[in-house]
Protein backbone atom coordinates (compact mmCIF):
# COMPACT_ATOMS: atom_id res chain seq x y z
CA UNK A 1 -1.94 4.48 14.40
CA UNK A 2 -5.10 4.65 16.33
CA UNK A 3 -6.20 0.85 15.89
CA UNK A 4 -5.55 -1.60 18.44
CA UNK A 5 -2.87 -3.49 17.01
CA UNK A 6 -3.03 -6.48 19.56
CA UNK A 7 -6.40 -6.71 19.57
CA UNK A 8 -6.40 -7.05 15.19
CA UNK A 9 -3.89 -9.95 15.71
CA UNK A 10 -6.32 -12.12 17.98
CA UNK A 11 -8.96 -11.72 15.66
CA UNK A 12 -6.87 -12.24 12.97
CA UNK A 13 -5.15 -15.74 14.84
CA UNK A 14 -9.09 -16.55 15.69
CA UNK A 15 -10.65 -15.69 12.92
CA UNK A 16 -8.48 -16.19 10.08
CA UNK A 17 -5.37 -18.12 10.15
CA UNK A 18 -7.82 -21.62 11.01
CA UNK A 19 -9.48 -21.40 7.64
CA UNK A 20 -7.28 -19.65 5.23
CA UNK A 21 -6.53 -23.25 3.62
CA UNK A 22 -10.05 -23.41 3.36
CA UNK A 23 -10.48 -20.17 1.72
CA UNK A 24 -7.76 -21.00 -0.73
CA UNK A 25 -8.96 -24.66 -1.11
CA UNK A 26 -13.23 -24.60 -0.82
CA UNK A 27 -13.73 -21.37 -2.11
CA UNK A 28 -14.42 -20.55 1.26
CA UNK A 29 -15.55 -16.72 2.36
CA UNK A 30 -14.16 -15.67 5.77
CA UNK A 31 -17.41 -13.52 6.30
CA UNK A 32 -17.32 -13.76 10.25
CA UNK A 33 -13.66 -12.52 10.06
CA UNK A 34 -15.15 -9.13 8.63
CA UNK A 35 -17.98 -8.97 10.77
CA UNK A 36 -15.67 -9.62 13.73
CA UNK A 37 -13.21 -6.84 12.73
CA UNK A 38 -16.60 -4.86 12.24
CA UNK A 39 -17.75 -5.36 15.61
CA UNK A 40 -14.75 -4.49 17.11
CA UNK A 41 -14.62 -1.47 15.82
CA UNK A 42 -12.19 -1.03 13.31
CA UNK A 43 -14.14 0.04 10.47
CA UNK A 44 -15.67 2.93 12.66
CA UNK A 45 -15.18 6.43 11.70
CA UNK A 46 -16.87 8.85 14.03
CA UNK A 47 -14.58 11.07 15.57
CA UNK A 48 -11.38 10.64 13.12
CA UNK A 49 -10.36 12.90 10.02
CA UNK A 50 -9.45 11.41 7.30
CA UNK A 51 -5.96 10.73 7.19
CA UNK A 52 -6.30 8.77 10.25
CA UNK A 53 -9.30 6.81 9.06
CA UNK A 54 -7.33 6.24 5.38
CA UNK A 55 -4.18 4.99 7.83
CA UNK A 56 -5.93 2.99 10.25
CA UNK A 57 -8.19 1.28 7.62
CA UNK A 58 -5.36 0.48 5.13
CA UNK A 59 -3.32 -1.02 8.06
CA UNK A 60 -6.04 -3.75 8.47
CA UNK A 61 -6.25 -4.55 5.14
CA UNK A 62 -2.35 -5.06 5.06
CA UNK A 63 -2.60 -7.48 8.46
CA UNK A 64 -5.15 -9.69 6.70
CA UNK A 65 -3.28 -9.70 3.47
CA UNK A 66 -0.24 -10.83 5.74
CA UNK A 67 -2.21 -14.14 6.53
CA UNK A 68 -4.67 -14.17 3.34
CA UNK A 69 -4.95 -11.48 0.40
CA UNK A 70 -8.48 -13.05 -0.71
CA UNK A 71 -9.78 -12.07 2.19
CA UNK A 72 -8.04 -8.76 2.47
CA UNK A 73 -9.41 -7.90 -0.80
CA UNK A 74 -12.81 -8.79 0.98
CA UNK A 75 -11.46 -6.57 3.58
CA UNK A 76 -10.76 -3.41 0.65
CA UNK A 77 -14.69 -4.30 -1.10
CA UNK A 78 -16.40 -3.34 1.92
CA UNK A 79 -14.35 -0.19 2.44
CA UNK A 80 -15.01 0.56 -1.06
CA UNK A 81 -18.78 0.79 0.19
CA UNK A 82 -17.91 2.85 3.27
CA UNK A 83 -16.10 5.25 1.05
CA UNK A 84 -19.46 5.64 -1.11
CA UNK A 85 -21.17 6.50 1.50
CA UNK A 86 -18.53 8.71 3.55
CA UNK A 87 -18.85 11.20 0.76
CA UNK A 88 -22.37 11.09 -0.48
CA UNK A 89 -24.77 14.06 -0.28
CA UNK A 90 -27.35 11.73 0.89
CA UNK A 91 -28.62 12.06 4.38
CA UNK A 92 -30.35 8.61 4.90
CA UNK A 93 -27.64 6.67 3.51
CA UNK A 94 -25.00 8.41 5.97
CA UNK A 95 -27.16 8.45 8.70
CA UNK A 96 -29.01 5.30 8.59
CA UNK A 97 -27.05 2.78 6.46
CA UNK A 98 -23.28 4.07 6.91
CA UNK A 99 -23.03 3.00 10.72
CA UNK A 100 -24.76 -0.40 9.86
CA UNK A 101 -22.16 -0.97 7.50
CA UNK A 102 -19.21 0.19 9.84
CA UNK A 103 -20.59 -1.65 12.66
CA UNK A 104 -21.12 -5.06 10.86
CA UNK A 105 -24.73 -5.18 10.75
CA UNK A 106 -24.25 -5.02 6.54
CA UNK A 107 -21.77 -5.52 4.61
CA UNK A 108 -20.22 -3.60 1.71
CA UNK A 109 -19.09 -4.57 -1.69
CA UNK A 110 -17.87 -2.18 -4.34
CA UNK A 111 -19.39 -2.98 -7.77
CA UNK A 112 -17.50 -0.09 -9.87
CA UNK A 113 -15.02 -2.48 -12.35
CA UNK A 114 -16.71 -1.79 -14.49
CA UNK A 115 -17.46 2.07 -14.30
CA UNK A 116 -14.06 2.71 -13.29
CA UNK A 117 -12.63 0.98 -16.92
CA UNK A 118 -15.73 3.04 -18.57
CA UNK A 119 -14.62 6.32 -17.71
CA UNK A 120 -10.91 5.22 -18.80
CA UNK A 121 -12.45 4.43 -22.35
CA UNK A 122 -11.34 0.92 -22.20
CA UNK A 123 -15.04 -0.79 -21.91
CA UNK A 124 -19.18 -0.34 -22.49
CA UNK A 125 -21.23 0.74 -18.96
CA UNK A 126 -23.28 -2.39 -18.16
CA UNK A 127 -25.72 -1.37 -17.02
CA UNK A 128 -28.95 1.05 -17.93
CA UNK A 129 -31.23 3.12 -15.77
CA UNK A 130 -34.41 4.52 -16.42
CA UNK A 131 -35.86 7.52 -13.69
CA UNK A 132 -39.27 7.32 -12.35
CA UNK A 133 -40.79 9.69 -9.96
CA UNK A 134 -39.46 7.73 -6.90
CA UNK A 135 -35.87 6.56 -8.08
CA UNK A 136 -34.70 4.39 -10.75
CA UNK A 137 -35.40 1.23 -12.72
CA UNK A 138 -31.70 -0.68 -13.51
CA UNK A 139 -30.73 -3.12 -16.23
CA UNK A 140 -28.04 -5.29 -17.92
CA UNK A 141 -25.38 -7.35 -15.99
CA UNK A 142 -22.10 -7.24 -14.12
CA UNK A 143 -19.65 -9.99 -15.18
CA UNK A 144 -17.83 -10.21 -11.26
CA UNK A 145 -19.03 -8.43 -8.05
CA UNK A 146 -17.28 -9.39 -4.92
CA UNK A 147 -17.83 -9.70 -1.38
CA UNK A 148 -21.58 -10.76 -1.77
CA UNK A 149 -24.25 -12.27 0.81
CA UNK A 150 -27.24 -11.99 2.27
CA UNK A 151 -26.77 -9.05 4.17
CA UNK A 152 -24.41 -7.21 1.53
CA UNK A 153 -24.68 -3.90 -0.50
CA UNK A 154 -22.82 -2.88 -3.22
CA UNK A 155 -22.76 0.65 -4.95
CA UNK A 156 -23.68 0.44 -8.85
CA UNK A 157 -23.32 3.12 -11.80
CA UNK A 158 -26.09 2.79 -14.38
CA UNK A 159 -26.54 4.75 -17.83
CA UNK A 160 -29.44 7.29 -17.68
CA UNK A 161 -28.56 8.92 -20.87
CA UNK A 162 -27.39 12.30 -20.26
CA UNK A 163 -25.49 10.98 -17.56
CA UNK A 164 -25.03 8.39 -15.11
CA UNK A 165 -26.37 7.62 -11.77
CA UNK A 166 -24.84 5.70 -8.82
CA UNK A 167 -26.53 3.45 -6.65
CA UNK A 168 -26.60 1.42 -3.77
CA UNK A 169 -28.03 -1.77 -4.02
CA UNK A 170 -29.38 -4.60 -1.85
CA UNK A 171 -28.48 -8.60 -2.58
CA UNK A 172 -32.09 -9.18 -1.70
CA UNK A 173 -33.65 -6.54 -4.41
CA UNK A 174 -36.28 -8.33 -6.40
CA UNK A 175 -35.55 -8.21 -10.08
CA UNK A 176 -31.27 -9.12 -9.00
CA UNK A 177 -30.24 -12.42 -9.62
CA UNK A 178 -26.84 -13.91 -8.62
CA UNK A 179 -24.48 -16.52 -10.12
CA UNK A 180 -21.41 -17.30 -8.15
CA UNK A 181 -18.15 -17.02 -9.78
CA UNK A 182 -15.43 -20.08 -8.65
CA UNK A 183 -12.99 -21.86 -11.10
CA UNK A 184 -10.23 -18.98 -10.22
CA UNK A 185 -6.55 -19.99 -9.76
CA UNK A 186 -6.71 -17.59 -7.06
CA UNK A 187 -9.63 -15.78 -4.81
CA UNK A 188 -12.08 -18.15 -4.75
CA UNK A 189 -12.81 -17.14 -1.48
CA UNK A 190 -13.69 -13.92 -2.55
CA UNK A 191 -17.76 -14.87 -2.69
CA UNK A 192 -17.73 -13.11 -6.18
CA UNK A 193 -21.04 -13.29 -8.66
CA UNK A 194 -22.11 -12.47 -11.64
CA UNK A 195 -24.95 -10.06 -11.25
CA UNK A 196 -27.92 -9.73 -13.68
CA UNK A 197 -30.83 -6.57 -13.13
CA UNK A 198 -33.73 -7.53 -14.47
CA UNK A 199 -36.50 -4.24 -13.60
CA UNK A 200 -34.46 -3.62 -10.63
CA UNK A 201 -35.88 -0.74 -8.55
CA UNK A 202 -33.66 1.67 -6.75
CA UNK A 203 -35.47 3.95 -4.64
CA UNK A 204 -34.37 7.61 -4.38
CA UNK A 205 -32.93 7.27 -0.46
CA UNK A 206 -30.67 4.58 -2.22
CA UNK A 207 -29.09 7.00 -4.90
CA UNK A 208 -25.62 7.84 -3.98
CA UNK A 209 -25.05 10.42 -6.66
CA UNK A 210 -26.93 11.94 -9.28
CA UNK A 211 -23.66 12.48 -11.20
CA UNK A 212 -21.50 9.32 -11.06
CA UNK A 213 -18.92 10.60 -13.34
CA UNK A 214 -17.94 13.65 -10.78
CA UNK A 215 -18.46 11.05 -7.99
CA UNK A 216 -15.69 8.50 -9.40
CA UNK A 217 -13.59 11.72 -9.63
CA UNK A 218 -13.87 12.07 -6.20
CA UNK A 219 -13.61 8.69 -4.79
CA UNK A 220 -11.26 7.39 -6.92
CA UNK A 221 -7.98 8.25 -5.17
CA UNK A 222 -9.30 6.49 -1.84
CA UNK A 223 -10.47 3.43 -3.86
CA UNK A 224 -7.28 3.04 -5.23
CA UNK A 225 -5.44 3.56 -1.74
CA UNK A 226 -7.15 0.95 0.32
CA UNK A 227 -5.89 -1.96 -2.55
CA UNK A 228 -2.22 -0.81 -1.83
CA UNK A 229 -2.26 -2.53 1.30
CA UNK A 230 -2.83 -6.06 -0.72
CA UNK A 231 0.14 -6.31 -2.06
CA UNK A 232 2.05 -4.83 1.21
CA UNK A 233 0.96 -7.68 3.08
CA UNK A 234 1.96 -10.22 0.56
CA UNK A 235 5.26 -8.39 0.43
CA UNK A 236 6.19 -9.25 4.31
CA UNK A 237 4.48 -12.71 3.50
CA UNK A 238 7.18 -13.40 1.18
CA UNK A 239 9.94 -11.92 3.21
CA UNK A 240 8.45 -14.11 6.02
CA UNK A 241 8.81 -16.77 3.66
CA UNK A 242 12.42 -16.15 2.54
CA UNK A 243 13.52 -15.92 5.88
CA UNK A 244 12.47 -19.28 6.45
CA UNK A 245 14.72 -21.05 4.34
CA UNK A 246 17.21 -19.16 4.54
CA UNK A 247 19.26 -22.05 6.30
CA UNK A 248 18.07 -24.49 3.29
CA UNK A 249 20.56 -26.27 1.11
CA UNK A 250 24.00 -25.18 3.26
CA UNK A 251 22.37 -21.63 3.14
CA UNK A 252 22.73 -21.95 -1.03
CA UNK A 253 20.23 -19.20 -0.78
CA UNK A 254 22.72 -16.81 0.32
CA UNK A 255 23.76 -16.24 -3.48
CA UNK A 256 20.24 -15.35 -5.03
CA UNK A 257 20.15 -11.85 -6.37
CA UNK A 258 16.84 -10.99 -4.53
CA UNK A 259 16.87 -11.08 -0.20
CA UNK A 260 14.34 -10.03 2.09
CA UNK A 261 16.00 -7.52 2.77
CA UNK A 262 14.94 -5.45 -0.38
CA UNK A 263 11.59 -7.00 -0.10
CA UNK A 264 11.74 -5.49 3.76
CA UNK A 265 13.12 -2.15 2.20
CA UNK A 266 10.16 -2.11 -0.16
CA UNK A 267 7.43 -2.76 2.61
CA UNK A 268 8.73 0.08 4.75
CA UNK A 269 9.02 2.70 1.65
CA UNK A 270 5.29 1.93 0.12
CA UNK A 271 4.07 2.41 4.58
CA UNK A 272 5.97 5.25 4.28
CA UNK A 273 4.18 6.55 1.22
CA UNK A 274 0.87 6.05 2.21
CA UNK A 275 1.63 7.56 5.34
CA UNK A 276 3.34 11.02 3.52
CA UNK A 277 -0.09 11.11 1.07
CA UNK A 278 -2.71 10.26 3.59
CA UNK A 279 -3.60 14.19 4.09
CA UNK A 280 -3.27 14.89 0.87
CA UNK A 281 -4.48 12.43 -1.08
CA UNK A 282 -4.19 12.74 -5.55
CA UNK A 283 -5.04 10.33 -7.91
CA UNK A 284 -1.40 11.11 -9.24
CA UNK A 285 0.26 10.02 -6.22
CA UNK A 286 -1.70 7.10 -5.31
CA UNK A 287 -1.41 5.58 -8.96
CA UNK A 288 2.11 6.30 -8.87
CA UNK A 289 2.00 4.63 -5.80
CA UNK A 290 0.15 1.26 -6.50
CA UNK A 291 1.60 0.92 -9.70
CA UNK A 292 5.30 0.35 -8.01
CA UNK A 293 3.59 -2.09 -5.74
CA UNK A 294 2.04 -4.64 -8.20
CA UNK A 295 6.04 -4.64 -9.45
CA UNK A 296 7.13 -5.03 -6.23
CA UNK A 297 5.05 -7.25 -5.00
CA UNK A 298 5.56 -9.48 -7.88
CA UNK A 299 8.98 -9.54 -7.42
CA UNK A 300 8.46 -10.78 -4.06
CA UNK A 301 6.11 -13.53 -4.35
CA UNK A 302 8.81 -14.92 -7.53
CA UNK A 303 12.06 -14.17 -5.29
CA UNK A 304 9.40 -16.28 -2.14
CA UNK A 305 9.08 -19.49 -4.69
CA UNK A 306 12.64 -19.06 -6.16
CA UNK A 307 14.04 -19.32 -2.39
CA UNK A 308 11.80 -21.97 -1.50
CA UNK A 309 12.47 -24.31 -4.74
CA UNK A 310 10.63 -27.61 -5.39
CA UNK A 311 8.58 -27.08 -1.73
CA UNK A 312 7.13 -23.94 -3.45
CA UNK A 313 5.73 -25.83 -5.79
CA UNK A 314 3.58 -28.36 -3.80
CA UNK A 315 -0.13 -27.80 -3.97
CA UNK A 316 -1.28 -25.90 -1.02
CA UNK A 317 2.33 -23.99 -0.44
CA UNK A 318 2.60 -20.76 1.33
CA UNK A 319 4.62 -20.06 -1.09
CA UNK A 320 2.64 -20.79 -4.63
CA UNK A 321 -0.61 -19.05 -2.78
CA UNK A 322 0.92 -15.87 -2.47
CA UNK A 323 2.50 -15.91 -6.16
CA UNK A 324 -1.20 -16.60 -6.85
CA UNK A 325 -2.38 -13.64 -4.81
CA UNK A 326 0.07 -11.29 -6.56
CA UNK A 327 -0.70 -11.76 -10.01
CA UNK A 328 -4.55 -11.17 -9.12
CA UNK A 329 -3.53 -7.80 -7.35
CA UNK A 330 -1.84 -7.87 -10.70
CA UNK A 331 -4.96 -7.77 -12.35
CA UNK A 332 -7.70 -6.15 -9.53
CA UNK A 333 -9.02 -2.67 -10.92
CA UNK A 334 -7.71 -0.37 -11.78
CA UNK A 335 -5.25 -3.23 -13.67
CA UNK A 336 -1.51 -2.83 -14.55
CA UNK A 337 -2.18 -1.48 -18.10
CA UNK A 338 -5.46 0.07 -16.62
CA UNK A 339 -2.98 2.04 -14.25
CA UNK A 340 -0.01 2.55 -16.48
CA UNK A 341 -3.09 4.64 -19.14
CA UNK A 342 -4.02 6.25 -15.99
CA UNK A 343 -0.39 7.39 -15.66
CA UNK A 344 -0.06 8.49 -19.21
CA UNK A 345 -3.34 10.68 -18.75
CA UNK A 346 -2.14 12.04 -15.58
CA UNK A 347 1.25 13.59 -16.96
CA UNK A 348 -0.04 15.27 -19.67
């Protein structure tokens, strides 16, 4: 690994660990942890291939999700924008708005839900795009976008009729109006919004492909990668957890079917798999891959609360946040029966 692994933990014990409660609690988003992380350098790509950048990247998100999966899924929305914009054709957007982003000047959101369930065939595209001479004009509504502020972008994929286009879009384009989303039982942190286009102009320097369908093809597998790292972290959480109380009740928990040892076992085979596909990466392997997480990380976070009885169940626990967490990685997209479809399709 390439990152400085000391240097993530102080941020991380600065940054993070004071208001997690808060993010958990308030609805709270940890935006000067990401910016912090940003400045320091660990979202920077210039002089690493890919494999390392997929490795060093996915090893942050796993650290935060340690401490606090809301904002490691913060964490994975902004590298869902730096991926965009790693592998567009467009000049500008690489050259001018791709280090802003990796340097913390801007931050990234991701925006595709709902494209990436549209070209499964499991819902409608949102949103409709008309071309003008200078770029496009956007409509309709996303239901959640997360990881939204003042100085955010998120990439978009609108209808244009014969095909669709993908876009990046400013918080602060006129015509975009946002509604926060709160009221989860988990990641309220996650400064999510409904967002409605109303005549939204996207100027051509802002298109990130002409052809979103062969773009999601392409970006897909790394989308996908950077969540596996979500439910890694909660994995060692709960293991953390586990070990614990592992003294509780006369050591009673001795006797439960589920240790953290096989929760330990688990973290070190999914690392080891992400490591093996890094410089190779398929969308077979990498479903494959996060499909046995969301299993195994739910067995985790239920083995965590089982070990921890009645103290699990206090509001405010470790141990009833991260059961929380897991059932949303549960449910991020690509979702379980999203993923098990994508499975199906893929062995055909």
């Amino acid at each position: 690994m390439a990152i400085h692994t000391e240097q993530l933990q102080q941020i991380i014990e600065e940054k993070l660990k004071p208001v997690v409660k808060k993010v958990d609690e308030q609805a709270y988003y940890a935006e000067e942890y990401i910016l912090a992380l940003s400045e320091a350098g660990f979202f920077n790509s210039t002089g690493k291939d890919t494999a390392t950048i997929l490795q060093d990247e996915a090893a942050v998100v796993r650290e935060t999700a340690k401490v606090c999966m809301t904002t490691a899924f913060c964490v994975w929305c902004h590298l869902a924008a730096l991926t965009y914009l790693r592998n567009s054709r467009n000049e500008y957007l690489k050259q001018q708005i791709l280090p802003k982003l990796e340097q913390g000047e801007l931050l990234g959101a991701t925006g595709l839900s709902n494209p990436m369930k549209y070209y499964s065939r499991l819902e409608k595209l949102h949103l409709s795009a008309e071309q003008t001479a200078d770029g496009y004009i956007i409509n309709g509504v996303l239901p959640a976008v997360s990881n939204l502020g003042k100085r955010h972008y998120f990439g978009a994929i609108a209808d244009v009729g014969d095909r669709e286009v993908m876009v990046l879009v400013s918080t602060a384009a006129p015509g975009l109006e946002l509604k926060e989303k709160v009221g989860f039982i988990g990641v309220n942190g996650s400064a999510t919004y409904t967002c409605k286009f109303e005549n939204v102009f996207i100027s051509k320097s802002f298109v990130i492909a002409e052809d979103g369908k062969s773009f999601c093809d392409i970006i897909r597998p790394t989308f996908i990668y950077y969540q596996v790292p979500l439910g890694t972290g909660v994995i060692a959480a709960a293991a953390e957890g586990i070990q614990k109380v592992k003294a509780k009740q006369n050591g009673c928990n001795d006797y439960l079917q589920v240790q953290a040892t096989e929760l330990c076992a688990n973290y070190n085979r999914i690392n080891a798999e992400l490591t093996e596909v890094a410089s190779s990466l398929t969308l077979k392997d990498i479903v494959d891959i996060r499909l046995q997480a969301v299993h195994d990380t739910l067995q985790a976070v239920q083995a965590n609360m089982i070990h921890n009885g009645s103290a699990g169940y206090i509001a405010g626990s470790v141990a009833s946040r991260k059961l929380r967490e897991a059932y949303f990685f549960a449910n991020l997209t690509p979702t379980v029966r999203h993923l098990e479809k994508l499975k199906a399709n893929l062995t055909e």
